[in-house]
Protein backbone atom coordinates (compact mmCIF):
# COMPACT_ATOMS: atom_id res chain seq x y z
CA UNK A 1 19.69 -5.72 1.97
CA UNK A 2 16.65 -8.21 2.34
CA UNK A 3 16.41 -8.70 -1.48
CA UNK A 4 20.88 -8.88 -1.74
CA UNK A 5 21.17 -11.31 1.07
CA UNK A 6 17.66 -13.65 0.02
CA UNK A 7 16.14 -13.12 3.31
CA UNK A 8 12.61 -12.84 1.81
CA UNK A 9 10.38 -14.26 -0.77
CA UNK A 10 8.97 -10.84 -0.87
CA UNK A 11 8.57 -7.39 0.77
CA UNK A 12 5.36 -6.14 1.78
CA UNK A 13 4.91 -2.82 2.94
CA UNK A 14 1.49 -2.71 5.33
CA UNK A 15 0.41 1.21 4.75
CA UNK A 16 -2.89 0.14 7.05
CA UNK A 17 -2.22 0.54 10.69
CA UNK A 18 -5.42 2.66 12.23
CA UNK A 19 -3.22 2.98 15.37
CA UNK A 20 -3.16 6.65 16.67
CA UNK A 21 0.41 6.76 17.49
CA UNK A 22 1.35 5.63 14.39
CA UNK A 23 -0.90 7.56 11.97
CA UNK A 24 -0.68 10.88 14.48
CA UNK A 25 3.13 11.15 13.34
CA UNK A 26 2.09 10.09 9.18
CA UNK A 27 2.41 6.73 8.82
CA UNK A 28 0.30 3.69 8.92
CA UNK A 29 -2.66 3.99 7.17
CA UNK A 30 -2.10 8.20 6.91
CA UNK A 31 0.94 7.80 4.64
CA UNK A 32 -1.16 7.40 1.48
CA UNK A 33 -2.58 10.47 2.30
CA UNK A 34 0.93 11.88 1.81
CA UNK A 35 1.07 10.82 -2.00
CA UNK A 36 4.45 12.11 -3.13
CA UNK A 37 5.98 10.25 0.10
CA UNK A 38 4.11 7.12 -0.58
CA UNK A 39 4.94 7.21 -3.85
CA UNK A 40 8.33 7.79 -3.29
CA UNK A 41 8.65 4.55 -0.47
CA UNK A 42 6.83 2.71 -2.96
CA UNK A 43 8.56 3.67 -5.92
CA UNK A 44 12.13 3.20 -3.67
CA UNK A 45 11.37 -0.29 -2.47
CA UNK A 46 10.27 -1.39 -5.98
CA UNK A 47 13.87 -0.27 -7.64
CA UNK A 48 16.06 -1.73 -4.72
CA UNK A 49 13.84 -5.01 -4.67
CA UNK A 50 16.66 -6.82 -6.69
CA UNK A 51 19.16 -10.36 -5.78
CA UNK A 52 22.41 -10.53 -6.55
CA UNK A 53 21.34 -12.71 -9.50
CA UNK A 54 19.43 -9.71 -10.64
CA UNK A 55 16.34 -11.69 -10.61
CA UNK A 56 13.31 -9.19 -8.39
CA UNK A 57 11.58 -9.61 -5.49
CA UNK A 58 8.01 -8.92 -5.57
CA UNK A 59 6.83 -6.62 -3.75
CA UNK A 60 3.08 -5.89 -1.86
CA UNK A 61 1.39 -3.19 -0.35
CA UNK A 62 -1.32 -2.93 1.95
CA UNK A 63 -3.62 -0.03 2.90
CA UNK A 64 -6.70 1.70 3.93
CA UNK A 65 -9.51 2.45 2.28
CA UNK A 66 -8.49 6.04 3.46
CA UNK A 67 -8.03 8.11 6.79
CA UNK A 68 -12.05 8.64 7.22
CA UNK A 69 -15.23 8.75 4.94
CA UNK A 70 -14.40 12.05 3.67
CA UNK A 71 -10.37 11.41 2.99
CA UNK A 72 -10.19 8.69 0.95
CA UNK A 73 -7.02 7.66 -0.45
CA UNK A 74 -7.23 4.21 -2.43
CA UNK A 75 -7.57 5.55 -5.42
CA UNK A 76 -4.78 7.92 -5.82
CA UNK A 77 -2.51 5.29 -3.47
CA UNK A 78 -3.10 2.15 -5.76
CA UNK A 79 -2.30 4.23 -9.18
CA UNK A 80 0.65 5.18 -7.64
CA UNK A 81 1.70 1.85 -6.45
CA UNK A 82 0.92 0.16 -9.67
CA UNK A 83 2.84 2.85 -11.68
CA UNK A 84 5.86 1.94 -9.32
CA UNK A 85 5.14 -1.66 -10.52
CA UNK A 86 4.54 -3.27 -7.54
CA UNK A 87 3.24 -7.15 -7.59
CA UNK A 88 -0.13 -6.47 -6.26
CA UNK A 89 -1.68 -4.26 -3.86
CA UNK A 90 -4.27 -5.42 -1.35
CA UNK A 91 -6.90 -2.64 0.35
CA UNK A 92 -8.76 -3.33 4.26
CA UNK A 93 -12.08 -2.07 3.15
CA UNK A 94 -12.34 -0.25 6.01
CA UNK A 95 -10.81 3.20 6.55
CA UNK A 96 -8.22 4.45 9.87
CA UNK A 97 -11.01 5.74 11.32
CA UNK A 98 -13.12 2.60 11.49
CA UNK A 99 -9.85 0.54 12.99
CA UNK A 100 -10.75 -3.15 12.91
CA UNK A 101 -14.70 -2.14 13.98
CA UNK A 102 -18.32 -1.82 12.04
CA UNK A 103 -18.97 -3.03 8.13
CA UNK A 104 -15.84 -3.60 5.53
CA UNK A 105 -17.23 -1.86 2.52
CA UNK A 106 -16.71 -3.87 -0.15
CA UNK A 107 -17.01 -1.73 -2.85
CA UNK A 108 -14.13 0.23 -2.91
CA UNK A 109 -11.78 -3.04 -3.29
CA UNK A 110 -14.36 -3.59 -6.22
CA UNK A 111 -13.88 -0.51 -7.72
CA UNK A 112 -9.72 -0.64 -7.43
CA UNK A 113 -9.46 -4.30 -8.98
CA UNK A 114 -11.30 -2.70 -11.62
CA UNK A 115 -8.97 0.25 -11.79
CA UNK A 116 -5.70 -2.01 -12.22
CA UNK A 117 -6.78 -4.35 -14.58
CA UNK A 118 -4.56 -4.29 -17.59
CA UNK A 119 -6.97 -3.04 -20.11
């Protein structure tokens, strides 16, 4: 609907809310730990991001390093998305677990850009 009726330049979906209530019940920043859903979402939103004039609308997702230190989920979460061909993906370098608090780590953004570059 937001791509048919040009109510958007494009549609991001923001896979990086730390917030308990949200992740508690899978989404937020959890749903990339769920990599057949996310996929799926991702995957959905890229096929039905289309105008009338058949032209599509890019679209974005945003995550999490992962739930905690020993869960990450970047990896598996950005291959996905960039199979599903989105636009571009962009990753808090912190994990759920760390909300908005303590050090970004820098690295693993680093090591994804590296990951989707067209080789």
């Amino acid at each position: 609907m937001i791509a048919a009726e040009d109510l958007a330049d494009h549609i991001d979906i923001n896979m990086g809310c730390p917030v308990p209530k949200v992740t508690r019940k899978g989404g937020g920043a959890a749903l990339p730990w769920k990599t057949p859903l996310f996929a799926a979402i991702v995957q959905a939103a890229v096929r039905n991001a289309v105008r009338t004039d058949g032209s599509r609308l890019p679209v974005s997702v945003k995550m999490r390093v992962g739930l905690d230190e020993q869960h990450n989920t970047y990896i598996d979460a950005g291959l996905a998305a960039a199979q599903a061909g989105v636009a571009w993906v962009a990753l808090h370098g912190r994990t759920a677990a760390q909300f908005y608090g303590g050090t970004a780590n820098w690295q693993p953004i680093a090591h994804l850009v590296e990951l989707l570059q067209p080789h």
